[in-house]
C-alpha atoms as a PDB file:
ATOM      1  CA  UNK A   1      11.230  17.754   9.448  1.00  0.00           C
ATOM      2  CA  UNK A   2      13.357  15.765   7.290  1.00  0.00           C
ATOM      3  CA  UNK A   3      16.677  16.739   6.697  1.00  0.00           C
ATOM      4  CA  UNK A   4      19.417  15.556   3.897  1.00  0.00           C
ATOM      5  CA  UNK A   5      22.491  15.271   5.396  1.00  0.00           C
ATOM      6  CA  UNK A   6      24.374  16.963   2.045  1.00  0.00           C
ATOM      7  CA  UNK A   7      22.035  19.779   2.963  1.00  0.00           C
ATOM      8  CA  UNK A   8      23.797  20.373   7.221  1.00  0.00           C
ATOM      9  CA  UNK A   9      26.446  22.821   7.632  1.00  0.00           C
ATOM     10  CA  UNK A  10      27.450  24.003  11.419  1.00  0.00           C
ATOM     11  CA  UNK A  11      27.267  27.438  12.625  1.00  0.00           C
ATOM     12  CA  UNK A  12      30.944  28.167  12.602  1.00  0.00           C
ATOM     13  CA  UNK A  13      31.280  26.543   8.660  1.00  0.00           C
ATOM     14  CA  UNK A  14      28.633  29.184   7.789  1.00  0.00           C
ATOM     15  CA  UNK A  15      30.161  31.782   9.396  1.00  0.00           C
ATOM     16  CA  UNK A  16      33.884  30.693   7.901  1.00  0.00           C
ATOM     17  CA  UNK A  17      32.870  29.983   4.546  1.00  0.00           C
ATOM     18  CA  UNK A  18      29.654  31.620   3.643  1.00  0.00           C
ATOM     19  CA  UNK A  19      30.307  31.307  -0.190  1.00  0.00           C
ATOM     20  CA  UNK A  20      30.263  27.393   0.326  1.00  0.00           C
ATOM     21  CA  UNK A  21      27.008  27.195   1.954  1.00  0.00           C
ATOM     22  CA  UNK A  22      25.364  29.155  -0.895  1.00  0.00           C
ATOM     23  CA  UNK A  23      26.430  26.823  -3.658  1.00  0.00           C
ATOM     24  CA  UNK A  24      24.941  24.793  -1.117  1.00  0.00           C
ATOM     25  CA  UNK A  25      22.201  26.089  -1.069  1.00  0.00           C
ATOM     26  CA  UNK A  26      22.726  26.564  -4.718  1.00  0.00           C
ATOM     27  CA  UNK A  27      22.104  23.260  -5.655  1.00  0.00           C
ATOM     28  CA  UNK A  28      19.822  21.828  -3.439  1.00  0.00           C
ATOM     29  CA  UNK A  29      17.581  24.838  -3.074  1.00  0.00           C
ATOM     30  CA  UNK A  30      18.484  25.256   0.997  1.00  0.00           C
ATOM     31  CA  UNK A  31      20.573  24.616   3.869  1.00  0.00           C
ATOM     32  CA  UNK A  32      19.937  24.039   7.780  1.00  0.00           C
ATOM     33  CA  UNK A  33      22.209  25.483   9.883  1.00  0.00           C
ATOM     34  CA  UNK A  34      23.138  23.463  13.553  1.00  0.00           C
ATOM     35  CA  UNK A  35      24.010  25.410  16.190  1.00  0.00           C
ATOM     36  CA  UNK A  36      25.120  23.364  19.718  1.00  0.00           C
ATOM     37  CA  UNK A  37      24.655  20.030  17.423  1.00  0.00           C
ATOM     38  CA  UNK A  38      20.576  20.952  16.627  1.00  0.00           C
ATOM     39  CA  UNK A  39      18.810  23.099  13.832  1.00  0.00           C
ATOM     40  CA  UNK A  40      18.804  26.261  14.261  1.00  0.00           C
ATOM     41  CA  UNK A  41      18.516  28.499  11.266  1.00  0.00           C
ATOM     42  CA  UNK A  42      17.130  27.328   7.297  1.00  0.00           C
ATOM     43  CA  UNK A  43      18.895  29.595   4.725  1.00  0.00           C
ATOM     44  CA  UNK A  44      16.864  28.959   1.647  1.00  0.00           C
ATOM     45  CA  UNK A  45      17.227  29.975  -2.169  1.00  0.00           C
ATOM     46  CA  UNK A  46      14.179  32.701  -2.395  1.00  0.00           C
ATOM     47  CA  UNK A  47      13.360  31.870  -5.757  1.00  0.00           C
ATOM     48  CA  UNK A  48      12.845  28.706  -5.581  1.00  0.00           C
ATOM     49  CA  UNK A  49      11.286  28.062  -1.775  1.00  0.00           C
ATOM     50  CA  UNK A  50       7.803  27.803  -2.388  1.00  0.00           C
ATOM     51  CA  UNK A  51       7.217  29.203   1.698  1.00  0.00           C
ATOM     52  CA  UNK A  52       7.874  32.122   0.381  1.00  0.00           C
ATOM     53  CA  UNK A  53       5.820  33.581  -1.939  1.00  0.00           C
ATOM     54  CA  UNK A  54       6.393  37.015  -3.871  1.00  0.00           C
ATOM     55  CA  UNK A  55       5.576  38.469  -7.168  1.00  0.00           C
ATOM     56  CA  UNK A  56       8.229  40.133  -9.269  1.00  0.00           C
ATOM     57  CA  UNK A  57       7.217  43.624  -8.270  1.00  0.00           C
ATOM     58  CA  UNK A  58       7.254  42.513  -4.486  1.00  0.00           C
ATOM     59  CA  UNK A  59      11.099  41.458  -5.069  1.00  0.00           C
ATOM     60  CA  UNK A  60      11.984  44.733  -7.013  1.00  0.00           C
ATOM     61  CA  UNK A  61      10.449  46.610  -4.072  1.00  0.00           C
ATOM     62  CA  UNK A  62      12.391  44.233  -1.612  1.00  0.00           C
ATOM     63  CA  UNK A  63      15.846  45.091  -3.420  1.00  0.00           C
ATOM     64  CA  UNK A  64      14.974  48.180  -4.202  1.00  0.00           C
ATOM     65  CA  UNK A  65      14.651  49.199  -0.280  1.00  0.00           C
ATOM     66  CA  UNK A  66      17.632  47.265   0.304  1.00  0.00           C
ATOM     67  CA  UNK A  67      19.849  49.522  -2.047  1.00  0.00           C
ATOM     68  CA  UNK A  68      17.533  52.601  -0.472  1.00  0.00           C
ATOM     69  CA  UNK A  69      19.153  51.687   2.944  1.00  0.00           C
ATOM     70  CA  UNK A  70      22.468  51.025   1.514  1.00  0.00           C
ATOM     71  CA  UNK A  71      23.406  54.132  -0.459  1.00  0.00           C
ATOM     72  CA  UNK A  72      20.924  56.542   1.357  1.00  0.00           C
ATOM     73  CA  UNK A  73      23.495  59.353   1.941  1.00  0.00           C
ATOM     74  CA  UNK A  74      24.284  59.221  -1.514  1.00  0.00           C
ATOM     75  CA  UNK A  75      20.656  59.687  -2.882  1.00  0.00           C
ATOM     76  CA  UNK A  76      20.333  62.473   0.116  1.00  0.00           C
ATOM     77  CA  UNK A  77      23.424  64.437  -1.854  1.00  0.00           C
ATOM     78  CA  UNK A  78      22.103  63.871  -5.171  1.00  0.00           C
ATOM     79  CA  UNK A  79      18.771  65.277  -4.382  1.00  0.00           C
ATOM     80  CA  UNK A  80      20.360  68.846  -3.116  1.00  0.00           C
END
């Protein structure tokens, strides 16, 4: 795997300054994340990583559980 160095953050940056690393990510579409100086984790832009392949209604379904999780007490008292 090739990797642009513009496109490295450490472990602790991420976890210091997460809004950095997603302009990072941002403009160059992803970022690899070192952990103990070698890549561990690959935070990538969803829309535009081409591994990852979903229609819209996929990603409405995807956020759509995601705010089903978040707020599910709420939804539980509106539906008394």
């Amino acid at each position: 795997m090739n990797i642009d160095t513009h496109q490295i953050v450490s472990i602790s940056e991420a976890n210091q300054n997460f809004s950095k690393v997603a302009r990072i990510v941002d403009k160059n579409g992803m970022v690899i994340i070192f952990k103990n100086n070698k890549p561990k984790y690959k935070l990538v832009d969803i829309d535009s990583d081409t591994t990852i392949e979903m229609t819209d209604d996929e990603k409405i379904d995807f956020v759509a559980a995601r705010i089903l999780r978040r707020y599910h007490r709420a939804f539980e008292e509106l539906a008394k």
